[in-house]
Protein backbone atom coordinates (compact mmCIF):
# COMPACT_ATOMS: atom_id res chain seq x y z
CA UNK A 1 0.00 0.00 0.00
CA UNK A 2 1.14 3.11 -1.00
CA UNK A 3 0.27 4.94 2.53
CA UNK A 4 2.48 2.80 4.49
CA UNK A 5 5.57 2.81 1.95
CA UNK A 6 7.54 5.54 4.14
CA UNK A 7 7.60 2.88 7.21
CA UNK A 8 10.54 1.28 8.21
CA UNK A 9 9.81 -2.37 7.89
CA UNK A 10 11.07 -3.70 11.16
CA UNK A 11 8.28 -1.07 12.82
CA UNK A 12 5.52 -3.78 11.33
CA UNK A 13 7.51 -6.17 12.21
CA UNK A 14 7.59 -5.04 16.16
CA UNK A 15 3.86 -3.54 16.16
CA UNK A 16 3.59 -7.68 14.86
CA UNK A 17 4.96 -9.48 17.48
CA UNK A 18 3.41 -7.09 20.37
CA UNK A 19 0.39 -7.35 19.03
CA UNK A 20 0.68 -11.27 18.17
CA UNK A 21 2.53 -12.07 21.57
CA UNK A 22 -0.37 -9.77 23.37
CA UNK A 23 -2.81 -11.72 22.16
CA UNK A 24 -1.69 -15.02 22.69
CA UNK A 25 -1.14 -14.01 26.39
CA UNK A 26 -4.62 -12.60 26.74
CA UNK A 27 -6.08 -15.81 25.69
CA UNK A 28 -4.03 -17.95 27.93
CA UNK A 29 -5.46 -15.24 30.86
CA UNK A 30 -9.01 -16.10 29.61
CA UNK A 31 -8.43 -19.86 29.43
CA UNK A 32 -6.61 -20.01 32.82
CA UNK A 33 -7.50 -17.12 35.16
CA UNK A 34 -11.17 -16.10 34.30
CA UNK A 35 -14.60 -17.55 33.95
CA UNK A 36 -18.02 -15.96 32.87
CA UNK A 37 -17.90 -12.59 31.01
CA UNK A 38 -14.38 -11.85 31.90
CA UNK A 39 -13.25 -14.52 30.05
CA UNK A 40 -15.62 -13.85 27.12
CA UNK A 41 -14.52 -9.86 26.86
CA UNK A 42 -10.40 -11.46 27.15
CA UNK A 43 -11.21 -13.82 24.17
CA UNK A 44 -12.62 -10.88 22.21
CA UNK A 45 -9.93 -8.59 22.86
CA UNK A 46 -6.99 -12.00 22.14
CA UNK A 47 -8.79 -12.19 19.09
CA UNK A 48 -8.39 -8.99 18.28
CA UNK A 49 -5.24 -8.72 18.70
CA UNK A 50 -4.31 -11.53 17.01
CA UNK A 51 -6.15 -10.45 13.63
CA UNK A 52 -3.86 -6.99 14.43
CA UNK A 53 -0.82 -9.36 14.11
CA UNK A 54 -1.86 -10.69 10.89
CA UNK A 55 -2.56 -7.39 9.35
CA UNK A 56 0.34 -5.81 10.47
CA UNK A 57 2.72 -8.72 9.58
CA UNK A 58 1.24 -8.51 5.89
CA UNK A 59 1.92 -4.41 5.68
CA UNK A 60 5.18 -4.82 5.68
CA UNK A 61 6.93 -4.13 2.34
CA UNK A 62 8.88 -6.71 2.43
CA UNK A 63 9.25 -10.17 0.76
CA UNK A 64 7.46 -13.31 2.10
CA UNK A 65 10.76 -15.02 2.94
CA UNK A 66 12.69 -11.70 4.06
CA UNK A 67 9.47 -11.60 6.38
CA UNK A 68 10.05 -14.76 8.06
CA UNK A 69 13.59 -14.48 8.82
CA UNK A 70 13.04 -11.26 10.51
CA UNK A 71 9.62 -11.61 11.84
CA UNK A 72 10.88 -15.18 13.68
CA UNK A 73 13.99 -13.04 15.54
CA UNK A 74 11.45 -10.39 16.47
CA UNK A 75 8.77 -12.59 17.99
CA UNK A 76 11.29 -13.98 19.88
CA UNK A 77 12.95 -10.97 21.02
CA UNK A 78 8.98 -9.61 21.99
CA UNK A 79 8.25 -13.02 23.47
CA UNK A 80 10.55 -12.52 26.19
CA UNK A 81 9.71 -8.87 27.43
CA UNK A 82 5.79 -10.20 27.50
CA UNK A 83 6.52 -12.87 29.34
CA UNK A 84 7.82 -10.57 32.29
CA UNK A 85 5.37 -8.01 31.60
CA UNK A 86 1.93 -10.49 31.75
CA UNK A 87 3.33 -13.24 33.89
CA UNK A 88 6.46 -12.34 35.49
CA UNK A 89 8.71 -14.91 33.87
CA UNK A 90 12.43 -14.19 33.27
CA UNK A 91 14.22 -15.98 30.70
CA UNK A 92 16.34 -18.85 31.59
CA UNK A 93 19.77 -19.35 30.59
CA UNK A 94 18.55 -22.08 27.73
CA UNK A 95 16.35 -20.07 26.60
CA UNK A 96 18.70 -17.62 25.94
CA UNK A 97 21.27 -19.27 24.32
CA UNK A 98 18.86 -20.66 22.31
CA UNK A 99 17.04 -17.23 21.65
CA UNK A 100 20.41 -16.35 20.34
CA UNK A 101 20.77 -18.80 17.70
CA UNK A 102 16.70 -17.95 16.84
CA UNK A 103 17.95 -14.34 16.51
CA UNK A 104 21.13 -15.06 14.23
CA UNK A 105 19.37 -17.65 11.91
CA UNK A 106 16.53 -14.72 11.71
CA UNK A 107 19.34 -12.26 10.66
CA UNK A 108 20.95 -14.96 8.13
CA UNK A 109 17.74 -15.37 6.30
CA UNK A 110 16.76 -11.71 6.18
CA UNK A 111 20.10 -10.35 5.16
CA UNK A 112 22.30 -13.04 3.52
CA UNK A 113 21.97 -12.45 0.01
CA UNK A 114 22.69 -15.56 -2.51
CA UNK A 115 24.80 -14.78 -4.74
């Protein structure tokens, strides 16, 4: 789209993952913490968000594949910070050594260019 073409890529890419991330925490809230209308207003809003993640990941003016790569090292970077932000969950040493390889196989696949 031509409105969006000024954008930095990697800013769909973060409003993405938030918004992907967000809602897959909100619906774990519903499914494990509520009941009754709560829980039906939490789905709502997860689903929201969630459709926001799709529409967002799509914007960006990027490549399918160039996506991915990116988009996978994001989400896990995002992943992380809501995890201590909705639940209160630090990242274990694992998890960041493997985050790390997540992150430089994203970067490979966005910016390695076959030659």
């Amino acid at each position: 789209m031509q409105l969006f073409k000024d954008i930095h890529p990697l800013i769909f890419l973060i409003i993405a993952t938030t918004l992907e991330v967000s809602g897959d925490a909100v619906v774990r809230m519903a499914l494990y913490n509520h009941s009754g209308l709560v829980r039906v207003l939490l789905f709502l809003s997860g689903s929201g968000l969630l459709f926001g993640y799709g529409l967002f990941l799509n914007l960006a003016p990027l490549e399918f594949g160039q996506v991915v790569g990116l988009y996978i090292a994001t989400l896990f970077v995002v992943w992380q910070i809501i995890n201590y932000v909705f639940f209160g969950v630090l990242p274990t040493m694992p998890i960041l050594i493997g985050g790390t390889l997540v992150v430089a196989g994203g970067m490979i696949i966005t910016f390695w260019k076959a030659t």
